[in-house]
Protein backbone atom coordinates (compact mmCIF):
# COMPACT_ATOMS: atom_id res chain seq x y z
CA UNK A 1 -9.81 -5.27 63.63
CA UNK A 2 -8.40 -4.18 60.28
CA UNK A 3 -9.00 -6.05 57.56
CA UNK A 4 -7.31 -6.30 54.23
CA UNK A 5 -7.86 -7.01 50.73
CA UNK A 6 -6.34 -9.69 49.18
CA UNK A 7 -4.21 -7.13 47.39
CA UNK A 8 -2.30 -3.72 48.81
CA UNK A 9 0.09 -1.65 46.71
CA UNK A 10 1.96 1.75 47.37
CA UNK A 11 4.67 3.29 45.40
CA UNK A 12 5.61 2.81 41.80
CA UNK A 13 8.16 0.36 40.12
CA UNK A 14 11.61 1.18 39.35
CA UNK A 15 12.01 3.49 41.81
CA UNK A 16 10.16 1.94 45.28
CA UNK A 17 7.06 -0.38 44.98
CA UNK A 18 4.94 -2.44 47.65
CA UNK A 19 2.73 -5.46 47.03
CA UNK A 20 1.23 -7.75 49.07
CA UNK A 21 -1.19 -10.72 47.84
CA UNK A 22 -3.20 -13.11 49.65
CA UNK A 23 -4.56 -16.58 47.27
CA UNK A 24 -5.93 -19.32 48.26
CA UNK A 25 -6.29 -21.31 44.31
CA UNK A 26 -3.25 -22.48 42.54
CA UNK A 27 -0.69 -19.93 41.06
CA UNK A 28 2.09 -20.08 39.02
CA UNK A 29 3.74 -16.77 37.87
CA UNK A 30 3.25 -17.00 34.34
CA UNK A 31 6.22 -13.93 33.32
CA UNK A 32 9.44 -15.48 33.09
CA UNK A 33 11.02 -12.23 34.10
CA UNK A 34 13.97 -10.18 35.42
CA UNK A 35 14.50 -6.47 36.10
CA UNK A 36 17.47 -4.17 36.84
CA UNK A 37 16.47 -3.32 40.47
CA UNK A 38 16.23 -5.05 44.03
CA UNK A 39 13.37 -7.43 44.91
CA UNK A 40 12.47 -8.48 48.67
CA UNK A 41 10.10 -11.29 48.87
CA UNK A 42 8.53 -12.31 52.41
CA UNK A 43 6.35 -14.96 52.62
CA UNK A 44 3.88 -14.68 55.87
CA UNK A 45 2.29 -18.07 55.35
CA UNK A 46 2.14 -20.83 53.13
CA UNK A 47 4.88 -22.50 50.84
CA UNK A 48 6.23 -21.96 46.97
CA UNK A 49 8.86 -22.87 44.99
CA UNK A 50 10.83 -20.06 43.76
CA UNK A 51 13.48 -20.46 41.05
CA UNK A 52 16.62 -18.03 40.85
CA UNK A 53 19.13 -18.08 38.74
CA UNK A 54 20.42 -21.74 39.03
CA UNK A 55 18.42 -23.32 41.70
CA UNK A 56 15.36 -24.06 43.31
CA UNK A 57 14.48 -22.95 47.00
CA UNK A 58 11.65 -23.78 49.03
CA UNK A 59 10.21 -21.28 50.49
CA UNK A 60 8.27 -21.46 53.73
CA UNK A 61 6.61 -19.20 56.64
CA UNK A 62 9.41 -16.66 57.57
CA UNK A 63 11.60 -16.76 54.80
CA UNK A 64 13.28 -14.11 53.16
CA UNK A 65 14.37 -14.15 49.19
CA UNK A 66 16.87 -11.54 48.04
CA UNK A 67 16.79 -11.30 44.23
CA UNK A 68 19.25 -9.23 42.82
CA UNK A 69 19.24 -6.85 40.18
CA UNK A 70 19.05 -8.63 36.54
CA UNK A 71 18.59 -12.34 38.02
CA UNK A 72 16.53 -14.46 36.53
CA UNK A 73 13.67 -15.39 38.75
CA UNK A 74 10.34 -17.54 38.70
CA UNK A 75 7.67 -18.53 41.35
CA UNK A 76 6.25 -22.11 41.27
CA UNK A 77 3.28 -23.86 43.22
CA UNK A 78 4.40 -25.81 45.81
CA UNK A 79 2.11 -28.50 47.28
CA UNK A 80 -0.37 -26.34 49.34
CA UNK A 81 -2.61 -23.42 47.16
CA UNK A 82 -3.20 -20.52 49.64
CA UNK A 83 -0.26 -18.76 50.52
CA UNK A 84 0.40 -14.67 51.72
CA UNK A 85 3.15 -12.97 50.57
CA UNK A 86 4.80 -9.47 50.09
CA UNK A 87 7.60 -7.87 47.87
CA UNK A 88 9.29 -4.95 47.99
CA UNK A 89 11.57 -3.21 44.74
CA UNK A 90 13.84 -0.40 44.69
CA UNK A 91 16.36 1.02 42.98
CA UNK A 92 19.91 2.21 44.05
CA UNK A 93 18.81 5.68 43.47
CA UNK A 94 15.95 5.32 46.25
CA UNK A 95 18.26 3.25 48.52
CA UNK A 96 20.97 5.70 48.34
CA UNK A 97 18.98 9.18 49.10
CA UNK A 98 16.84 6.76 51.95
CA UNK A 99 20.86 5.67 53.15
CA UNK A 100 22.99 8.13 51.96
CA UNK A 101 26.37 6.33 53.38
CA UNK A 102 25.15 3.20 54.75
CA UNK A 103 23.55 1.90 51.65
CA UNK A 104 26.22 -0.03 50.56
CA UNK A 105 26.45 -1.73 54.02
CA UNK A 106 21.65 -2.45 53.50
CA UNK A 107 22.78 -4.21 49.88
CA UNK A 108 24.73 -7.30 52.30
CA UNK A 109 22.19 -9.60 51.45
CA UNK A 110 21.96 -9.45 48.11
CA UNK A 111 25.67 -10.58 48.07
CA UNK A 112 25.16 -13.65 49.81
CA UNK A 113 25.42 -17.04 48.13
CA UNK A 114 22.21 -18.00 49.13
CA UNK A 115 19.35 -15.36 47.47
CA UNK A 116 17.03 -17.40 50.51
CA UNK A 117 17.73 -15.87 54.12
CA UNK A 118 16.12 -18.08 57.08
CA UNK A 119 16.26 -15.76 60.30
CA UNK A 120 15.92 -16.96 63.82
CA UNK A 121 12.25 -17.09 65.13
CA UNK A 122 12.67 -14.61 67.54
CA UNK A 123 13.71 -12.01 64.27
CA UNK A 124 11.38 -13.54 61.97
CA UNK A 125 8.64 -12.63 64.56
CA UNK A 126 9.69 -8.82 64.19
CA UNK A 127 9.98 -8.56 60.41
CA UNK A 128 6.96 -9.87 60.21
CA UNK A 129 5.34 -7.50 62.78
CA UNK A 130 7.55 -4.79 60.52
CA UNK A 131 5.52 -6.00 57.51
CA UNK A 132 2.47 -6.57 59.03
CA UNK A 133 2.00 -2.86 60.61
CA UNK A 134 3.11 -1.94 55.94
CA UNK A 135 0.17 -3.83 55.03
CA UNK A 136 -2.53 -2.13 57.32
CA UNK A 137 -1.17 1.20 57.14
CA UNK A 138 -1.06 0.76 52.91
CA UNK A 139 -4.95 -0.31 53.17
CA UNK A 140 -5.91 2.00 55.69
CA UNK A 141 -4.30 5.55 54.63
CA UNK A 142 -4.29 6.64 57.59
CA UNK A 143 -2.28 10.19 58.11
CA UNK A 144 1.12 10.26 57.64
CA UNK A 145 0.69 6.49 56.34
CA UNK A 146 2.81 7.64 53.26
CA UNK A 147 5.91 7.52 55.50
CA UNK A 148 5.64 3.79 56.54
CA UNK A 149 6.85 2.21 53.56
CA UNK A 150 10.21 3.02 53.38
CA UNK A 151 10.72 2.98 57.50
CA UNK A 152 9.85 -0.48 57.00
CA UNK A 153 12.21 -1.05 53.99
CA UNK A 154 14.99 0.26 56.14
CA UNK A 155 14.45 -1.80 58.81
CA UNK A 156 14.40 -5.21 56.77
CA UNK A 157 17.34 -4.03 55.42
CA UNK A 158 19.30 -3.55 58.52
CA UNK A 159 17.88 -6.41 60.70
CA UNK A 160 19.04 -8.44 57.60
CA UNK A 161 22.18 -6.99 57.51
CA UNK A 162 23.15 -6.82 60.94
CA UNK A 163 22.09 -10.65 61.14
CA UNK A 164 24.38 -11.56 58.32
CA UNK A 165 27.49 -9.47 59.98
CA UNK A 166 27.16 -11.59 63.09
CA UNK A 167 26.00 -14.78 61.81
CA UNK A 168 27.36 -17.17 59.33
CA UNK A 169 24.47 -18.58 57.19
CA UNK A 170 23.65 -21.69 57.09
CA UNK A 171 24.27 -23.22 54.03
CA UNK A 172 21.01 -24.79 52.58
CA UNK A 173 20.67 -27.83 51.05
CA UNK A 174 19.15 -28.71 47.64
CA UNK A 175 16.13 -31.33 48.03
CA UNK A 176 17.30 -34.56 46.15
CA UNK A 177 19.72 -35.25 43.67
CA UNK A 178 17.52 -34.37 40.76
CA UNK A 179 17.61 -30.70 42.08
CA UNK A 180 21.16 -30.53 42.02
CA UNK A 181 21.28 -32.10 38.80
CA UNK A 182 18.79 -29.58 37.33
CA UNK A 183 21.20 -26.76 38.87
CA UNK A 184 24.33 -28.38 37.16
CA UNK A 185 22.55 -28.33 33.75
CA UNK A 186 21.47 -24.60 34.33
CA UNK A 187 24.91 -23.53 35.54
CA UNK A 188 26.34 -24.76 32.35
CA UNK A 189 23.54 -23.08 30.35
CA UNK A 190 24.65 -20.11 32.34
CA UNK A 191 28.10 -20.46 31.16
CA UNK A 192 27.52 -21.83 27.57
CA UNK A 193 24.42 -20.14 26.27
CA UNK A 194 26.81 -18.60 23.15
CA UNK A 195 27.31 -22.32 22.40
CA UNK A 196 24.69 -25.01 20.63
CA UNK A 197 22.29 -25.99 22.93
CA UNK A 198 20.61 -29.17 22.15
CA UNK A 199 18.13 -30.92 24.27
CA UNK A 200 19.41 -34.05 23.22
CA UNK A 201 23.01 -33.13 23.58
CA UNK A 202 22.43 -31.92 26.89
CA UNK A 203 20.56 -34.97 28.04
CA UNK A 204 23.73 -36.67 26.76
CA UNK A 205 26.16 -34.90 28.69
CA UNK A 206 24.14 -35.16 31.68
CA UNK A 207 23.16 -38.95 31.38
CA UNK A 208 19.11 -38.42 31.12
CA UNK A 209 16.92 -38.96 28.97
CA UNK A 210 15.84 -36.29 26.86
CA UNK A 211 12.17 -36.62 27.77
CA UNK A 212 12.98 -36.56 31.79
CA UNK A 213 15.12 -33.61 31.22
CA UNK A 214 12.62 -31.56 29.93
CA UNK A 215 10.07 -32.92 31.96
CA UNK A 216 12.22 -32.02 35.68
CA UNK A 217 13.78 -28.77 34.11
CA UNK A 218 10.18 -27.46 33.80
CA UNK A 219 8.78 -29.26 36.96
CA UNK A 220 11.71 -27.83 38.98
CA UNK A 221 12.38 -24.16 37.19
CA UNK A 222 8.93 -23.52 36.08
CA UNK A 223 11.17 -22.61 32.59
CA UNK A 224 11.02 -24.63 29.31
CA UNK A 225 14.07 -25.98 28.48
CA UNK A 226 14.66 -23.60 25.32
CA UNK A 227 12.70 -21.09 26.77
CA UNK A 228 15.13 -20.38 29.31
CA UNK A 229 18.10 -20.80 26.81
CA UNK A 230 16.30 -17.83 25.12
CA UNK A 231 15.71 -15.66 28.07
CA UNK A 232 19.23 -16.14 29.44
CA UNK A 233 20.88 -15.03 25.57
CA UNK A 234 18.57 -12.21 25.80
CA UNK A 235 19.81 -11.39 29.24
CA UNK A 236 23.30 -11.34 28.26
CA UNK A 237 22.39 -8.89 25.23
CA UNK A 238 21.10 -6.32 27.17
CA UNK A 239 23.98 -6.37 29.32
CA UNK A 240 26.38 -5.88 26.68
CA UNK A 241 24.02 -3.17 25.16
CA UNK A 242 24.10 -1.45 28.04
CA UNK A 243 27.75 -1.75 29.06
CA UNK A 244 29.87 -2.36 25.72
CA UNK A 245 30.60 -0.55 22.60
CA UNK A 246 29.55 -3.82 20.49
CA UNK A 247 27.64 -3.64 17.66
CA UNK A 248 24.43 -4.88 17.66
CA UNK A 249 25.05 -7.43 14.97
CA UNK A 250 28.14 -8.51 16.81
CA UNK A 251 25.89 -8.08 20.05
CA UNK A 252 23.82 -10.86 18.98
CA UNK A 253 26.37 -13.08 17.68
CA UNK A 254 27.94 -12.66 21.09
CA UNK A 255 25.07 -14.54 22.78
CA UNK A 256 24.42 -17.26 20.77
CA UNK A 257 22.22 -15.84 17.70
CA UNK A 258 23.54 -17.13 14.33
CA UNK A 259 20.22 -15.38 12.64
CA UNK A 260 20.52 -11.50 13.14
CA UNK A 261 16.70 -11.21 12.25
CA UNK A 262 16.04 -14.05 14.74
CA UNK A 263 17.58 -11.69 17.48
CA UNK A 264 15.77 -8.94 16.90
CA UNK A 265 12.21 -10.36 16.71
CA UNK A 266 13.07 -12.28 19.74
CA UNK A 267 14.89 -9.17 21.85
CA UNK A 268 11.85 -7.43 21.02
CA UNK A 269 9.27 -10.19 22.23
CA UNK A 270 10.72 -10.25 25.29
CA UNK A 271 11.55 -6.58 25.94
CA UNK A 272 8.60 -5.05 23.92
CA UNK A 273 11.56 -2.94 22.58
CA UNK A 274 14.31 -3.22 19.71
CA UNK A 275 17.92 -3.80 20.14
CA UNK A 276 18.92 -0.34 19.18
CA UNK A 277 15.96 1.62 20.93
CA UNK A 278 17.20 -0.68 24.26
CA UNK A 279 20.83 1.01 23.73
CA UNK A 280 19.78 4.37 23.48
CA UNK A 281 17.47 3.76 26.94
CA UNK A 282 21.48 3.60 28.32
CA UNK A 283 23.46 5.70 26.00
């Protein structure tokens, strides 16, 4: 009988990286983060809430969440405390030498609609055989073990992929109204955060009060209200550091920063490096 740690890594992050937890007392993920490479999540038992981008899923036994590259993303506790889980990041560089020509065709569910993927049972049952045979091999070391991980990345990929060539998904449902409420006001975030945004104005436009919009936008996205304004502008930034010719003062005027000084101490709060040292990472 093997058994397991409540924690098993291999690999290193950007490039390919392995984790699996086991908890059984109460978790939220406490980073309010994104990245600029892939992120599988499987959960092999228990239930959370994860956030992405605009919405809400719940997440349950089986379920697989594709998060794409720079997408904003947040776990939550759901109603139960124990829960197993394992993710999986790469990069495009990794994918394409594991690929080579068919790594375009392994990204297909990252360019679904829906970042949650609910397999039949019969798949479900091998992915999770897939990932259980990872784990033990990761906290065993046995010879050759080494080779495992990125078999096993492959065949998520393509059993995903496949699936979603043949099948039409499902389209899944947001829980009650005040979810898709929630998601409207974060969509227009999305779309305004170079604009004012007020609590109170947004309450207004939404018809809620200011105190139960703050109170569901955290319950539901595990963000702040103006902490997720923040994180979204800062988002945006390193985009356009990375992919225009903008300067940095016009930069942070193009996200919604009327104090340059502001931008910087912020950008560098929640990067741990300045604007300009963040260009020349991609210059």
């Amino acid at each position: 009988m093997t058994f397991l740690s409540e924690e098993e890594s291999f690999g290193a992050i950007p490039e390919f990286y392995v984790e699996y937890r086991k908890r059984s007392e109460p978790y939220t993920m406490m980073d309010d983060h994104y990245h600029d490479y892939y992120e599988i999540y499987y959960m092999l038992s228990g239930r959370r809430i994860y956030f992405i981008r605009d919405r809400s899923y719940s997440v349950e036994q089986g379920d697989l969440i594709f998060i794409r590259k720079h997408e904003l993303h947040k776990t939550i506790q759901s109603g139960e405390d124990a829960h197993e889980r394992i993710i999986l990041h790469f990069d495009d560089a990794f994918l394409s030498r594991l690929a080579g020509p068919h790594a375009d065709f392994l990204l297909t569910p990252f360019r679904q609609p829906s970042n949650l993927i609910r397999l039949p049972r019969q798949t479900q049952l091998a992915i999770e055989q897939i990932l259980r045979r990872l784990v033990a091999e990761i906290a065993q070391k046995p010879t050759g073990y080494e080779l495992i991980p990125s078999g096993a990345l492959s065949d998520l990929l393509l059993t995903a992929s496949r699936h979603l060539q043949q099948h039409e998904q499902a389209p899944l449902h947001l829980e009650t109204p005040m979810h898709a409420k929630i998601s409207e006001v974060i969509r227009y975030i999305n779309a305004h955060f170079d604009e004012p945004l007020r609590l109170g104005t947004m309450a207004e436009r939404f018809f809620i009060s200011p105190h139960y919009l703050s109170r569901m936008f955290k319950e539901m996205s595990g963000f702040t209200f103006s902490d997720y304004i923040v994180l979204t502008r800062i988002k945006e930034a390193q985009r356009l550091l990375r992919e225009s010719g903008l300067s940095i003062t016009d930069v942070a005027a193009a996200v919604g920063f009327d104090n340059f000084s502001h931008f910087g101490k912020t950008f560098k709060k929640i990067t741990h490096i300045s604007p300009r040292e963040y260009r020349k990472q991609y210059g």
